[in-house]
Protein backbone atom coordinates (compact mmCIF):
# COMPACT_ATOMS: atom_id res chain seq x y z
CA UNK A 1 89.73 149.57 -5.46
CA UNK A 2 91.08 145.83 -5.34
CA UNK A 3 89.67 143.82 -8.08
CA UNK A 4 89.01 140.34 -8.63
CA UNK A 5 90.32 138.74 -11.83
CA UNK A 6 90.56 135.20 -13.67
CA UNK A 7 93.69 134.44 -15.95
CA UNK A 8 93.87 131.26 -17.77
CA UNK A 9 97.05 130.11 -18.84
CA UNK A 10 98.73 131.72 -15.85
CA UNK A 11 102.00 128.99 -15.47
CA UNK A 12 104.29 131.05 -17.73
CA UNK A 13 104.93 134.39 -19.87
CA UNK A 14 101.78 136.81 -20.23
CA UNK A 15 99.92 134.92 -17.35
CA UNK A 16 102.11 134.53 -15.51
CA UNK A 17 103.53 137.76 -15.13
CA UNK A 18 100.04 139.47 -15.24
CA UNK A 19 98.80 137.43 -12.50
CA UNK A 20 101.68 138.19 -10.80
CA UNK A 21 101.09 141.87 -11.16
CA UNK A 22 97.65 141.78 -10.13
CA UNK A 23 98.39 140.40 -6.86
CA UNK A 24 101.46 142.35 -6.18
CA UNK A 25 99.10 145.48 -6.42
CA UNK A 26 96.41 143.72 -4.09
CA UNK A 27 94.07 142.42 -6.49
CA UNK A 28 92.39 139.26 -5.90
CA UNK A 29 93.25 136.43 -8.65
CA UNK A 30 91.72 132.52 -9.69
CA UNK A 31 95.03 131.85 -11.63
CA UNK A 32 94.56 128.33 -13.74
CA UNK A 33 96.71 126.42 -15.18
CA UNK A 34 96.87 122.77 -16.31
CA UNK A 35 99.46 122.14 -13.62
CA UNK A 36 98.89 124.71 -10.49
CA UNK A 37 102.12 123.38 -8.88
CA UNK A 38 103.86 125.61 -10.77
CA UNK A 39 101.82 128.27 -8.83
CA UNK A 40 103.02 127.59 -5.72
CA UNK A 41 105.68 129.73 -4.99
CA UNK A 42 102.70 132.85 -5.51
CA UNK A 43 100.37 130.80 -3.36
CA UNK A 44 102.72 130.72 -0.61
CA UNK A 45 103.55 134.70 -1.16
CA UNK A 46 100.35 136.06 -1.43
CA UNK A 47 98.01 133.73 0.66
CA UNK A 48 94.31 133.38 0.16
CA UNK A 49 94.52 136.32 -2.75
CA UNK A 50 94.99 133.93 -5.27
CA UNK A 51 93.21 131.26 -5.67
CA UNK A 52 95.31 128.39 -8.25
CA UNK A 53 92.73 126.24 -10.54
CA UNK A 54 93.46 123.24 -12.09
CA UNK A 55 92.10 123.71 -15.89
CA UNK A 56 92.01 122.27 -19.61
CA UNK A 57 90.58 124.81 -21.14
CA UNK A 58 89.48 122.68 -23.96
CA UNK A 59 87.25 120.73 -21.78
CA UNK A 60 84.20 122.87 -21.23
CA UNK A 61 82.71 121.46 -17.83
CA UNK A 62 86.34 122.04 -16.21
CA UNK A 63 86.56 125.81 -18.05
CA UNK A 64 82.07 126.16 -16.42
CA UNK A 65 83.21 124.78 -13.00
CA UNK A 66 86.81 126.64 -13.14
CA UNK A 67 84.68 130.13 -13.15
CA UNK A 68 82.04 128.91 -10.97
CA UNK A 69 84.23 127.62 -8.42
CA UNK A 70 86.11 131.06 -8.55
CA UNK A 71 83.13 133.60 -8.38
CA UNK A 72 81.79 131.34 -5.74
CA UNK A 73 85.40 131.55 -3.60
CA UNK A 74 85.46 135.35 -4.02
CA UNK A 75 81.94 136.53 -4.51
CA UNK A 76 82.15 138.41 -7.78
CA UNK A 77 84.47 138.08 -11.01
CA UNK A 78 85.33 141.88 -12.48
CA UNK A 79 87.48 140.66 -15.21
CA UNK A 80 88.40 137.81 -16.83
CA UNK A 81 91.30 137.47 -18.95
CA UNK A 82 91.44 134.47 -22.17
CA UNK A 83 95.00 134.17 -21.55
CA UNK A 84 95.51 130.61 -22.73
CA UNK A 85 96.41 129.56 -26.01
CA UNK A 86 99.26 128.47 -27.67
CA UNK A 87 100.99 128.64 -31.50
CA UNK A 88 101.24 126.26 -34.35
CA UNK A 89 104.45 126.33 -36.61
CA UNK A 90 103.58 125.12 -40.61
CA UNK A 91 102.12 126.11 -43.57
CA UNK A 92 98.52 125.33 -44.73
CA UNK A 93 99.37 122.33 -46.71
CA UNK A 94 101.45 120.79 -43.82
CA UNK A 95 99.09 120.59 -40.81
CA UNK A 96 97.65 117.55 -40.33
CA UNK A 97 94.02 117.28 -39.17
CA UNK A 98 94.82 116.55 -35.88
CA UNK A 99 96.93 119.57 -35.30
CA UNK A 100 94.62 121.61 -37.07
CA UNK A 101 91.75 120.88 -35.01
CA UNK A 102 93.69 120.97 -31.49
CA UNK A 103 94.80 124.69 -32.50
CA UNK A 104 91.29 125.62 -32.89
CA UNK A 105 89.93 123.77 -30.07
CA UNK A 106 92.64 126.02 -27.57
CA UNK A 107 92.74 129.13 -29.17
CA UNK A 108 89.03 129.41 -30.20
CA UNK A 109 86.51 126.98 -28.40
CA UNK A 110 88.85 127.16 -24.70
CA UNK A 111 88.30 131.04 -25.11
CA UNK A 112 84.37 130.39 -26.02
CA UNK A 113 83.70 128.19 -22.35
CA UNK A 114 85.22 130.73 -20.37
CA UNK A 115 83.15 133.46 -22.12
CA UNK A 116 80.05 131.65 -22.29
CA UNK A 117 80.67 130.58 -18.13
CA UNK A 118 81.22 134.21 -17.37
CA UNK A 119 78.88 136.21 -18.97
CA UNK A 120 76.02 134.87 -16.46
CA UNK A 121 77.63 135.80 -13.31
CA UNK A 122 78.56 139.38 -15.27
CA UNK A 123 75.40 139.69 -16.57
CA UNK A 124 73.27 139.10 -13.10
CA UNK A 125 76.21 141.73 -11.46
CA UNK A 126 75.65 144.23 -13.60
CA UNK A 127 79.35 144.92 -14.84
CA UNK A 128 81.82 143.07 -15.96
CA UNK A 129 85.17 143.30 -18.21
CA UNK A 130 86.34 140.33 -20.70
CA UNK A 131 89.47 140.49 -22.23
CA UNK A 132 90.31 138.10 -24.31
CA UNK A 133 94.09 137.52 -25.78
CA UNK A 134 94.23 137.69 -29.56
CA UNK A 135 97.42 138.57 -31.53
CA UNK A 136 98.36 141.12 -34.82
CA UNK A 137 97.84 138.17 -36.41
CA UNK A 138 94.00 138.35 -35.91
CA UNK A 139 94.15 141.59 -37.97
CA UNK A 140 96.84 140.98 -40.70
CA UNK A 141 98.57 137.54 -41.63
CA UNK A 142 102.45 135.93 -41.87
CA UNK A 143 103.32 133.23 -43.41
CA UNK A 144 103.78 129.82 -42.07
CA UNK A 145 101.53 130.35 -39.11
CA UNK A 146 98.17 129.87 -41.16
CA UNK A 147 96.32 127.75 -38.67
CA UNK A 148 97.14 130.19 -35.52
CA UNK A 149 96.26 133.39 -38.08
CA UNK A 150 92.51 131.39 -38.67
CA UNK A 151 92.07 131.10 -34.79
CA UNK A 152 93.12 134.47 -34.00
CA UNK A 153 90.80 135.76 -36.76
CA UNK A 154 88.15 133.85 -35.15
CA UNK A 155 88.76 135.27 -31.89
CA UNK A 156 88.13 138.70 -33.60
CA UNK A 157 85.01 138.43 -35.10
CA UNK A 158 83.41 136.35 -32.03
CA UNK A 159 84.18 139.06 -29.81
CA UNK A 160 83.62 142.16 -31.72
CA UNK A 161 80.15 140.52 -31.71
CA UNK A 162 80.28 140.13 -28.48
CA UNK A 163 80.77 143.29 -27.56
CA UNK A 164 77.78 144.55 -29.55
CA UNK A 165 75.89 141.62 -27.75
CA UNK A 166 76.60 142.77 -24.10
CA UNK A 167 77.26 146.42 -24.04
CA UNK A 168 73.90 147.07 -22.37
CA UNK A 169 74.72 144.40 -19.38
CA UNK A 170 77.54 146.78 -18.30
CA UNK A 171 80.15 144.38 -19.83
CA UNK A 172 83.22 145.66 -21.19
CA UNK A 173 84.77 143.55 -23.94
CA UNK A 174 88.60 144.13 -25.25
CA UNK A 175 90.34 142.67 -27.39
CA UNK A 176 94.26 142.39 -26.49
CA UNK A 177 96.31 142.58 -29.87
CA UNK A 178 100.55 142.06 -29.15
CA UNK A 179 103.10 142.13 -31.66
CA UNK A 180 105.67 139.60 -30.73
CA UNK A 181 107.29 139.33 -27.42
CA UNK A 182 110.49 137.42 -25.84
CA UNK A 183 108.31 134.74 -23.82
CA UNK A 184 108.41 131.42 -24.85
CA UNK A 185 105.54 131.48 -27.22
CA UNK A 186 107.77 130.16 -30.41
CA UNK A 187 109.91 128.21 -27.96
CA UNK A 188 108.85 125.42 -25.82
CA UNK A 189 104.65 126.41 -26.24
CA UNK A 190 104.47 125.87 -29.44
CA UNK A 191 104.24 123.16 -32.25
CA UNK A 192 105.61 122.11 -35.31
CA UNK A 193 103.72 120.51 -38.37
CA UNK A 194 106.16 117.84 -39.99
CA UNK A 195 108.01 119.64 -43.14
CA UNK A 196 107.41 119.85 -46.92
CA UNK A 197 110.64 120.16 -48.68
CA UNK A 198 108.92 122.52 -50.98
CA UNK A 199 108.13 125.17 -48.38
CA UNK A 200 111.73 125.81 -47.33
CA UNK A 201 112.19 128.89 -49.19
CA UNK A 202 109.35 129.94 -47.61
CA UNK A 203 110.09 129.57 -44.30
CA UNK A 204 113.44 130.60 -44.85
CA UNK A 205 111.92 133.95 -45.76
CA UNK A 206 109.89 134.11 -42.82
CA UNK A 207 113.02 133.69 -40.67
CA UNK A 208 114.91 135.87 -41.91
CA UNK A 209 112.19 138.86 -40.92
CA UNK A 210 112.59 137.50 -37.39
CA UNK A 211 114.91 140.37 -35.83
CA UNK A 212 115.83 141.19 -32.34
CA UNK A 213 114.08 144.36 -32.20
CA UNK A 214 110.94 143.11 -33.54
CA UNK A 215 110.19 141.26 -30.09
CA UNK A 216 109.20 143.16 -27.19
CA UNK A 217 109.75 142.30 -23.08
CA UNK A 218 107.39 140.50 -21.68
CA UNK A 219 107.42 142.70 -18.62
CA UNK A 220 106.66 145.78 -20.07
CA UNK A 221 103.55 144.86 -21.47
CA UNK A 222 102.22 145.29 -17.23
CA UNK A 223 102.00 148.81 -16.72
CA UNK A 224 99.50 148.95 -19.92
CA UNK A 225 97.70 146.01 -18.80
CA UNK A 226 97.04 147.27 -15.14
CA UNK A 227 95.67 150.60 -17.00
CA UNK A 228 92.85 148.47 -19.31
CA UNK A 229 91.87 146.54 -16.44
CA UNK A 230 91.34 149.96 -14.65
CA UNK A 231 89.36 151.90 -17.68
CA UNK A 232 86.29 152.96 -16.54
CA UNK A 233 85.31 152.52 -20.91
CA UNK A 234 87.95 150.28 -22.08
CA UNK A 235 88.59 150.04 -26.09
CA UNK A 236 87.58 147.08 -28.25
CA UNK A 237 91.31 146.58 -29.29
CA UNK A 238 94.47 147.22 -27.86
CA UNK A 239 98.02 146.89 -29.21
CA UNK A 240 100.72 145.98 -26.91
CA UNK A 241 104.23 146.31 -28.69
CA UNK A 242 105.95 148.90 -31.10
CA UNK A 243 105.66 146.69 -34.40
CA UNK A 244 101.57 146.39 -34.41
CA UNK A 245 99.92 149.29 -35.37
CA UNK A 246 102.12 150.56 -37.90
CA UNK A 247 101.82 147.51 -39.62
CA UNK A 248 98.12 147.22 -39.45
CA UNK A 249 97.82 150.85 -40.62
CA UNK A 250 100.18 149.48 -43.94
CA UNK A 251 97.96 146.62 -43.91
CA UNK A 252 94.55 148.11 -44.70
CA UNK A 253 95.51 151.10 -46.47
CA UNK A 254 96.86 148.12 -49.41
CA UNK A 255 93.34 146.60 -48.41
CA UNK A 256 91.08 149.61 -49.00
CA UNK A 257 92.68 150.73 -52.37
CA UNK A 258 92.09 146.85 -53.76
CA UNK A 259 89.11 147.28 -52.65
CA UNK A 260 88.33 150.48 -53.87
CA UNK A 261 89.53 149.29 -57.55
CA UNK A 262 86.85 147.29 -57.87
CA UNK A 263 84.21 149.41 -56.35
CA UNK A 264 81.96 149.45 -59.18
CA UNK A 265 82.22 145.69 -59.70
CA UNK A 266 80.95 145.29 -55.94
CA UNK A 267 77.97 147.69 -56.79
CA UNK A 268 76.53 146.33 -60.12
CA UNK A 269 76.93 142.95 -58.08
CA UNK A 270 74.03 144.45 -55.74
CA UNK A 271 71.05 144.21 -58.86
CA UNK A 272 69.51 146.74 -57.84
């Protein structure tokens, strides 16, 4: 069965080439972007199936009317996809306040509206699936990309709760987790905190783990996302890329055994 499904962020790389798969399949898709004339060459291919949206996500009456305006145009929203987002290049000490706050106010409070306008329309259907686009670096951190790691990690814990929230609804919750991939991400989407000369060993380190084969293709990331949009019990998290997992599995078995080292200082800190 056809489906119908929101993607923010749809002008270029993951939404793009999602929403392009939807539709190519038949699926029925309220594609935003903060320019939808870049969507016109799929409006003119696939006709009233997708509907393009004109959207900031950090305003929150444009991200309440964007998903009103599509469950009203196609009668029902079965999944809707936090696409949007974008990454900040600098260490801690180097973002400025401005920066700081506009990478939260994308990655974290743009997902939030979309959430927050969806989960009404889900609820009074009865089913529902949000999927909302985190990274690995919600579950472990690298260097140099501090204030995108915080949102990401934000992202996490707001919708793991979330899925404990609306399970009995019949809303599905999943949490999208990519290594990195070959779109433009670190290119032309991103930003750049002004440098401290005392962070370029640092960063120099940081580049030099950058290889080839560490970065996926885009385009092979749609097969696996036309199978979660199409599981009947979909998981919480979901790693797209090679890298991911292993490195997560590396991650927290370091984690656990600090952890477990000071076991007994955790339990005599209980009193009781």
């Amino acid at each position: 069965m056809s489906k119908t499904i929101f993607i923010t962020g749809a002008s270029r790389g993951f939404g793009r080439i999602w929403a392009e798969a939807f539709l190519e399949r038949g699926d029925k898709v309220a594609a935003t972007a903060r320019n939808v004339e870049v969507l016109n060459d799929l409006k003119a291919k696939y006709g009233d199936a997708i509907l393009p949206i004109q959207l900031n996500v950090d305003n929150r009456q444009e991200a309440f009317d964007a998903v009103n305006k599509a469950a009203a145009h196609f009668g029902s929203l079965d999944v809707v996809i936090n696409n949007a987002g974008y990454g900040l290049f600098g260490t801690i000490e180097e973002a400025s306040e401005a920066e700081a706050r506009q990478q939260i106010e994308t990655n974290v409070f743009g997902l939030l509206w979309i959430t927050q306008a969806a989960l009404p329309i889900m609820r009074k259907q009865g089913h529902g699936h949000i999927i909302q686009l985190s990274s690995v670096l919600g579950v472990f951190t690298l260097p140099v990309l501090g204030i995108y790691n915080a949102s990401k990690f934000a992202v996490e814990g707001l919708t793991e709760t979330l899925s404990q929230e609306v399970k009995g609804f019949g809303i599905n919750v999943t949490l999208v987790e990519p290594n990195g991939f070959a779109t433009d991400w670190a290119g032309s989407s991103s930003f750049h905190s002004t440098s401290i000369a005392a962070y370029d060993g640092v960063k120099k380190a940081f580049n030099e783990g950058l290889t080839d084969d560490a970065f996926g293709i885009p385009e092979a990331t749609t097969p696996a996302i036309l199978k979660l949009v199409d599981e009947k019990n979909p998981p919480l998290r979901y790693f797209l890329g090679k890298v991911g997992l292993p490195t997560v599995k590396e991650v927290y078995k370091s984690r656990l055994a600090e952890w477990e080292q000071y076991a007994d200082d955790a339990v005599a800190a209980h009193g009781k």
